[in-house]
Protein backbone atom coordinates (compact mmCIF):
# COMPACT_ATOMS: atom_id res chain seq x y z
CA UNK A 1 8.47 -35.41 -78.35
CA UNK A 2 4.95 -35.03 -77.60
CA UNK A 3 3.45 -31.78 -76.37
CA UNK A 4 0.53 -31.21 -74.03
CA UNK A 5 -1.11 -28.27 -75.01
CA UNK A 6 -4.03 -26.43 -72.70
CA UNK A 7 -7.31 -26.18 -74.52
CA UNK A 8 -8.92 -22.42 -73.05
CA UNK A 9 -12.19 -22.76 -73.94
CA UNK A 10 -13.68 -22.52 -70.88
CA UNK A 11 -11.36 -19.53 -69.90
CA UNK A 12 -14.29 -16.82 -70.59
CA UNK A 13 -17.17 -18.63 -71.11
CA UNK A 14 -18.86 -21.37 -69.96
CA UNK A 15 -18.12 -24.56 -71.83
CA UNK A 16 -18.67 -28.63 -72.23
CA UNK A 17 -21.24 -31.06 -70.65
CA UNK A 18 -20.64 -29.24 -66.98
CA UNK A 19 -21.57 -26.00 -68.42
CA UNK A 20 -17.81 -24.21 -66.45
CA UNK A 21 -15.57 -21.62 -66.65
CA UNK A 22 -12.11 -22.12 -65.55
CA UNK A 23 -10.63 -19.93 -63.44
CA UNK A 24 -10.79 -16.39 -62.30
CA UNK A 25 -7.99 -13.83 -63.10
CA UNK A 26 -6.60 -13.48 -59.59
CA UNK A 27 -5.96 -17.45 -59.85
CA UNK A 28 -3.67 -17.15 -63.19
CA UNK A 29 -0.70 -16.72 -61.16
CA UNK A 30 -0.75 -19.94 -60.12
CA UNK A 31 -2.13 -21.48 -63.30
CA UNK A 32 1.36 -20.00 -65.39
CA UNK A 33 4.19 -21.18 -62.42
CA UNK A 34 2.44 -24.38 -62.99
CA UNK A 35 2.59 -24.85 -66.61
CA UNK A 36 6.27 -23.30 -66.35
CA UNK A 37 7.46 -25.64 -64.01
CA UNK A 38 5.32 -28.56 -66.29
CA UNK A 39 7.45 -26.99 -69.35
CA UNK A 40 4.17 -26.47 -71.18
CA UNK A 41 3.84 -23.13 -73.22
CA UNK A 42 1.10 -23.74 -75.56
CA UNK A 43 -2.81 -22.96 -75.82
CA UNK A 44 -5.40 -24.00 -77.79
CA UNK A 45 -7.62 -21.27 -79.06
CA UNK A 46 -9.86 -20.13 -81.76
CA UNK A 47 -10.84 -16.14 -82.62
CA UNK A 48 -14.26 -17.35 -80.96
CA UNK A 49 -12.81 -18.32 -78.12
CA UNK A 50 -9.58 -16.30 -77.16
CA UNK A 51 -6.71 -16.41 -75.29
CA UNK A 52 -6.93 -13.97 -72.60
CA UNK A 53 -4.21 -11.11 -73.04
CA UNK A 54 -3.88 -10.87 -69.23
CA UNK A 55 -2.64 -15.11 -69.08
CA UNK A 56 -0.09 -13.37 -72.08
CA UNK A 57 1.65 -11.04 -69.78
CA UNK A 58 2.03 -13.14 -66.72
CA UNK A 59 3.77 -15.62 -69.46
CA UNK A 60 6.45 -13.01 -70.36
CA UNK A 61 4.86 -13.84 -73.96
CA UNK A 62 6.99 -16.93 -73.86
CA UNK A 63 4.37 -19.37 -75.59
CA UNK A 64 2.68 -20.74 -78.65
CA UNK A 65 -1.17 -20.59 -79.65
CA UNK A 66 -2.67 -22.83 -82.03
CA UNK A 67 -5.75 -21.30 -83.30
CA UNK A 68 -8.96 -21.97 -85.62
CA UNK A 69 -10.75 -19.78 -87.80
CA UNK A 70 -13.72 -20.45 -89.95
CA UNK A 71 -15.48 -18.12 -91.96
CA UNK A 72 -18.90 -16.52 -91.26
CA UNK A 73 -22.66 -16.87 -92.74
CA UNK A 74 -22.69 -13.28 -94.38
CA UNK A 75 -20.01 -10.71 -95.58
CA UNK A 76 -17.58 -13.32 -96.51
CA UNK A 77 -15.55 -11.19 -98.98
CA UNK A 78 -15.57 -8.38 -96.13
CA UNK A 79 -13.87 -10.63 -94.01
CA UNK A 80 -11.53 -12.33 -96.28
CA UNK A 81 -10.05 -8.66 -97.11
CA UNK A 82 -9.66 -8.12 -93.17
CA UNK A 83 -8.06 -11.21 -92.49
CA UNK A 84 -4.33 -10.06 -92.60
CA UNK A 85 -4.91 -7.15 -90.57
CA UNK A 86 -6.94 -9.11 -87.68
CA UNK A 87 -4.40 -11.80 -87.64
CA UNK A 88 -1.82 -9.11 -86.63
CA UNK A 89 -4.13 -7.68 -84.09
CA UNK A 90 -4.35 -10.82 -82.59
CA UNK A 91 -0.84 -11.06 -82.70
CA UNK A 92 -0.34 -7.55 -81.03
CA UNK A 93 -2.58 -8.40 -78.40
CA UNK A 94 -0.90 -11.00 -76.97
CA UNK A 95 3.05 -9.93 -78.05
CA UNK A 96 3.23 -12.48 -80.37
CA UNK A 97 5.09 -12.85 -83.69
CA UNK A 98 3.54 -15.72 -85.27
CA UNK A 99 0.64 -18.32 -84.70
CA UNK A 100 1.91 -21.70 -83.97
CA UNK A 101 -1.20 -23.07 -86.19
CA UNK A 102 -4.44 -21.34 -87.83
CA UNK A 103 -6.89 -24.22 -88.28
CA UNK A 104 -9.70 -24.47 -90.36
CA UNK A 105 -12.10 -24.89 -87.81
CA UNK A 106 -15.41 -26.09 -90.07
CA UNK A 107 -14.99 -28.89 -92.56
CA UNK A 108 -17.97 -27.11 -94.60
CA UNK A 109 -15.96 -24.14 -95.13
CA UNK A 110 -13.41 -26.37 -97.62
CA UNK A 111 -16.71 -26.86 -99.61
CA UNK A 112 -17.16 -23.21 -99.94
CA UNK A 113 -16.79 -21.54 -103.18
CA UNK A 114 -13.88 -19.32 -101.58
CA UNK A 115 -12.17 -21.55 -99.40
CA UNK A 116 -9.11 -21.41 -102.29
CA UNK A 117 -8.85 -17.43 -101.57
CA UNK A 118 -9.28 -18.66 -97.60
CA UNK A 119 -6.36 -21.04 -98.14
CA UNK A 120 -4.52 -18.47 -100.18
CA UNK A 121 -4.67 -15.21 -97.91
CA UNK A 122 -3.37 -17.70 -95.04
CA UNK A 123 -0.70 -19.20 -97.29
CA UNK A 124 0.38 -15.32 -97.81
CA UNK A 125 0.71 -14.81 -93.89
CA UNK A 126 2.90 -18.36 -93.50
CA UNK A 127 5.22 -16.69 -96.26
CA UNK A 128 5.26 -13.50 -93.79
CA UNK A 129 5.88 -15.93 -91.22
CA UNK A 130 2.60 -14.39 -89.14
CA UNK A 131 2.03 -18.43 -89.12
CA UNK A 132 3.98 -21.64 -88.98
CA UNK A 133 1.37 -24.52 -89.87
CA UNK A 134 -1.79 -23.85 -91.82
CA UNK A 135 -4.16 -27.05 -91.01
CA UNK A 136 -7.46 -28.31 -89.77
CA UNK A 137 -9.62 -29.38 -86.82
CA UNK A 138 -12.22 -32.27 -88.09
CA UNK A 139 -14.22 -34.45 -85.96
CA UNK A 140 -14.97 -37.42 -88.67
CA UNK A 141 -12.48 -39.93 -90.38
CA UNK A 142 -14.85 -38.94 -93.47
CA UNK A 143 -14.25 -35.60 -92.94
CA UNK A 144 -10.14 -36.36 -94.73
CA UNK A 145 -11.38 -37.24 -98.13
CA UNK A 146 -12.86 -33.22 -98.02
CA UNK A 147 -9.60 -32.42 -96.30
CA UNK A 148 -6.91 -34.09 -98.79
CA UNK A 149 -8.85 -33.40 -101.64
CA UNK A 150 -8.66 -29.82 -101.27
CA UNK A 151 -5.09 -28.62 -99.44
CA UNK A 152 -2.13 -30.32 -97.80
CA UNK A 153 -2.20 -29.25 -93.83
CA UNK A 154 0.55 -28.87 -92.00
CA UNK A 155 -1.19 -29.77 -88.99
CA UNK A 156 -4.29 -32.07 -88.18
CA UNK A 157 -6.48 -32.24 -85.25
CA UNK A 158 -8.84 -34.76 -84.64
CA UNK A 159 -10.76 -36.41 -81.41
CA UNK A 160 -8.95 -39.48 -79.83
CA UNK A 161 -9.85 -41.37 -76.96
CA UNK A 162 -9.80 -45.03 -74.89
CA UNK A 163 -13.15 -44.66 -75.94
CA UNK A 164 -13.31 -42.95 -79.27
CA UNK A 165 -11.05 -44.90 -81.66
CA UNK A 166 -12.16 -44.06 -85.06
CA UNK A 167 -9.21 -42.26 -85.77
CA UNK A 168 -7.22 -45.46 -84.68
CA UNK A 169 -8.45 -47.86 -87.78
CA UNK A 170 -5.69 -48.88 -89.46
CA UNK A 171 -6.01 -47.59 -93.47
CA UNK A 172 -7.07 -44.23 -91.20
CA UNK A 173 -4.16 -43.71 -89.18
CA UNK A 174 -1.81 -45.25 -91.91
CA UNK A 175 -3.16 -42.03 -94.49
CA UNK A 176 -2.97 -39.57 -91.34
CA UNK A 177 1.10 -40.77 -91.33
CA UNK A 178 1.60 -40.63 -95.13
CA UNK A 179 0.36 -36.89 -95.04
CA UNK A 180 3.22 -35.77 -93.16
CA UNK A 181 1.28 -33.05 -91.27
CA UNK A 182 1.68 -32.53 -87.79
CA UNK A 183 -0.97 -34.50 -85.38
CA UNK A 184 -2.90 -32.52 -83.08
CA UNK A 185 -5.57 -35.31 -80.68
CA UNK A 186 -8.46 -33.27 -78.75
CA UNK A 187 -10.94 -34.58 -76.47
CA UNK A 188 -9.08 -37.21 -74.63
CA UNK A 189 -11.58 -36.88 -71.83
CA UNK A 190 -14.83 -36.20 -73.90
CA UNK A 191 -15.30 -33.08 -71.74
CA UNK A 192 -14.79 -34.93 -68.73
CA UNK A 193 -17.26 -37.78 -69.34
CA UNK A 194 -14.98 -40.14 -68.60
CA UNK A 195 -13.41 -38.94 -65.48
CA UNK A 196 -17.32 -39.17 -63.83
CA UNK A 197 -18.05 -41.69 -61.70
CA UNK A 198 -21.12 -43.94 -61.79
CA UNK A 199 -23.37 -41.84 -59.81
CA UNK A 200 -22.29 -38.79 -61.13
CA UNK A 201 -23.32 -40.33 -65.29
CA UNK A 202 -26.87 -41.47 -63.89
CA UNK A 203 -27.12 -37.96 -62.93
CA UNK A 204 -26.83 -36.51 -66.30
CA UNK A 205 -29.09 -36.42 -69.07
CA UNK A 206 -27.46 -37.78 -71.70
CA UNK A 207 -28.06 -40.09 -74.74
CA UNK A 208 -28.70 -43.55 -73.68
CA UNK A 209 -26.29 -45.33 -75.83
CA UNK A 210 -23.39 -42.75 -74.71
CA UNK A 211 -24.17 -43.46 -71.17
CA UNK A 212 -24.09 -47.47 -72.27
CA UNK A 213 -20.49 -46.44 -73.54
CA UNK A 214 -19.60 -44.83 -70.38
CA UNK A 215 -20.44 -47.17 -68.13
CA UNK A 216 -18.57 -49.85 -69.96
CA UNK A 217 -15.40 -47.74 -69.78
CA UNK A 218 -15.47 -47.75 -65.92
CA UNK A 219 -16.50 -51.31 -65.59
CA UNK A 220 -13.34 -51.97 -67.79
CA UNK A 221 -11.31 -49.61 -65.30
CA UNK A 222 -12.65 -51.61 -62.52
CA UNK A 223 -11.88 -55.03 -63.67
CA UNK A 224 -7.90 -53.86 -64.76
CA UNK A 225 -7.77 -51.92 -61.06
CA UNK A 226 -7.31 -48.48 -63.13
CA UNK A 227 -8.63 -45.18 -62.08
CA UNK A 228 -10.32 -43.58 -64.95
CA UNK A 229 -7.83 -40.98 -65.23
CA UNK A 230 -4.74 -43.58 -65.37
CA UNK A 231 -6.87 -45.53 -68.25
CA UNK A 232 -7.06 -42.27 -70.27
CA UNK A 233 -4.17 -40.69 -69.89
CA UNK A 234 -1.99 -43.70 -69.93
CA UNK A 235 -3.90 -44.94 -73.29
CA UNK A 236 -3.18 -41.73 -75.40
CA UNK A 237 0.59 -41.68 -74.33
CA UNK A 238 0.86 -45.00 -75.98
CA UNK A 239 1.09 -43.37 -79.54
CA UNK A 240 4.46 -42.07 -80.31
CA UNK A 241 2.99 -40.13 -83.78
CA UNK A 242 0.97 -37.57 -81.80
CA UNK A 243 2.95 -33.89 -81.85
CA UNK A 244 -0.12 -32.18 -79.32
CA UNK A 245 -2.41 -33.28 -76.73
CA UNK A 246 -5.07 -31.33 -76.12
CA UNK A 247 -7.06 -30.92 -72.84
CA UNK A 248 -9.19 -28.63 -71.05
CA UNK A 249 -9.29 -27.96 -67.16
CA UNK A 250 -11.98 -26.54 -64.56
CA UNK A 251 -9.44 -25.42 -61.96
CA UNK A 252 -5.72 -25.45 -60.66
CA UNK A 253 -6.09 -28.65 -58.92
CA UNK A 254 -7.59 -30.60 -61.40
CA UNK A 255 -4.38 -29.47 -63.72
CA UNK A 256 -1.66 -30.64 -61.12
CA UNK A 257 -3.55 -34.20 -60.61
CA UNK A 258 -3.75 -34.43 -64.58
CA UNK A 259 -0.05 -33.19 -64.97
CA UNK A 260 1.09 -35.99 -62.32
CA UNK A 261 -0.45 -38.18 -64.08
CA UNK A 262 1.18 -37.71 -67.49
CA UNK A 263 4.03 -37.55 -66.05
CA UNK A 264 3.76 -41.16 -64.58
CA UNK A 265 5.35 -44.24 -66.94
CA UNK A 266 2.63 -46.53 -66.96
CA UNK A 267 1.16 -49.23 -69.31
CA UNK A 268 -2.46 -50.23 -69.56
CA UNK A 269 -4.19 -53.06 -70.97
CA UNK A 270 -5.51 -51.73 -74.83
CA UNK A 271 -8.70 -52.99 -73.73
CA UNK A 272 -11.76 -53.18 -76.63
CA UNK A 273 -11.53 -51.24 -79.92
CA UNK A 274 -14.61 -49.10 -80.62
CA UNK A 275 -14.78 -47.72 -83.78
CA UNK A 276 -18.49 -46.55 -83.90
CA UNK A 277 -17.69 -42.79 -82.37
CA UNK A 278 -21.54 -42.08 -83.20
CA UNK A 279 -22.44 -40.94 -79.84
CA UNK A 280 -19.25 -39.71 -79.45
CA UNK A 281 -19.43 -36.32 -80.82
CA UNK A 282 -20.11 -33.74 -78.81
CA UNK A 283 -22.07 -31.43 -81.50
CA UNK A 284 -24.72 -34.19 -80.77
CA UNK A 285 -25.17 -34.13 -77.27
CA UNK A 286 -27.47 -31.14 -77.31
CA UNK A 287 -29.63 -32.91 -79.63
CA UNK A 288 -29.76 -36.80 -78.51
CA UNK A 289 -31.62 -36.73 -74.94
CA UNK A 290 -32.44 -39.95 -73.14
């Protein structure tokens, strides 16, 4: 059964096209008695981006954290030597006993002449069981010949959308199965792009050809009588393979309206495939302006 998990980078710091933080830490009372009564217990993280220790207590330290780690530009070995004993500070911090998932967070760091001691010190903490999946988070269907031709994950995460399909091609998807590893979709929402209404996109300074995109999604909402949100939501529950769905949130009342709406049995029309996820990625936006 599919899992939504809650994606907290915005918890600290301000994050995605909108620039927000979530919320404040008087509000994450409410924000935990609605994931309990959701059943959701799981965060998305990465040790640049942490789980707040304070959302940890108010759980009763009954959840799971999936979390990336990449290495850094200078005093590699330094790090590599620490990494068992900040693992279990993270661990401490929040009461945990294991990691749900440690992700590889940069596809370049696989291409690294000591990604095989990387991939060995976290293959040591699985066998402590500090972690239960060792995987990756990629953004490119390219990006799994690097992947498969160095490790076996556990655990993949990769963007999937109505409007970013890539993932979706058939010989993709088919070698995604045949792996085995868990599948972990991000970004069902491209940061809220596609929840914005018309006004709201010629607003923003975006690339053109994204915009183009964009605008075509809610024209195709429009003609099936679909609210963006249904179209979205509705689309990614389709897939029966996904283990995690990932999304992020700006505030308690944006969570309950996107929790009603998964919870909602719906089907959509597939509408049109779009495999060209060029202007798709959001590591581009800062560069491509109109």
């Amino acid at each position: 059964m599919v899992k939504l998990v809650i994606g907290v980078a915005n918890f600290k710091q301000s994050y995605g096209i909108d620039n927000k933080k979530f919320l404040q830490k008087d509000n994450y009372q409410t924000f935990i008695k609605i994931l309990i009564k959701n059943k959701i217990n799981t965060f998305d993280s990465s040790f640049e981006y942490k789980l707040d220790p304070e959302i940890a207590k108010k759980f009763n330290n009954k959840f799971n954290v999936i979390t990336k780690i990449k290495l850094p530009n200078k005093n590699t070995i330094d790090f590599l030597n620490k990494i068992e004993r900040n693992i279990i500070l993270e661990l401490k911090k929040l009461n945990l006993k294991k990691f749900e998932s440690i992700l590889f967070h940069n596809i370049n760091d696989l291409k690294k002449k000591n990604f095989q001691i990387f991939l060995n010190k976290l293959k040591e903490l699985q066998k402590k069981k500090l972690i239960k999946y060792i995987g990756v988070s990629i953004y490119k269907t390219s990006d799994l010949n690097i992947v498969f031709s160095k490790f076996k994950p556990d655990l993949i995460q990769f963007p999937l959308s109505f409007m970013n399909r890539s993932f979706l091609q058939k010989k993709i998807f088919k070698r995604l199965l045949k792996s085995k590893a868990k599948l972990q979709v991000r970004s069902i929402f491209l940061q809220g792009l596609m929840l914005k209404n018309y006004n709201q996109l010629k607003k923003l300074n975006i690339n053109k050809q994204l915009k183009i995109q964009l605008l075509k999604f809610i024209k195709f909402c429009s003609i099936n009588d679909l609210s963006q949100l249904e179209a979205s939501v509705h689309f990614i529950k389709q897939f029966k393979d996904i283990d995690f769905i990932t999304f992020g949130i700006n505030s308690n009342s944006q969570l309950i309206t996107l929790l009603e709406e998964f919870n909602k049995k719906k089907k959509i029309p597939i509408g049109y495939k779009n495999y060209n996820d060029r202007y798709l990625d959001p590591r581009k936006w800062n560069y491509e302006k109109n």
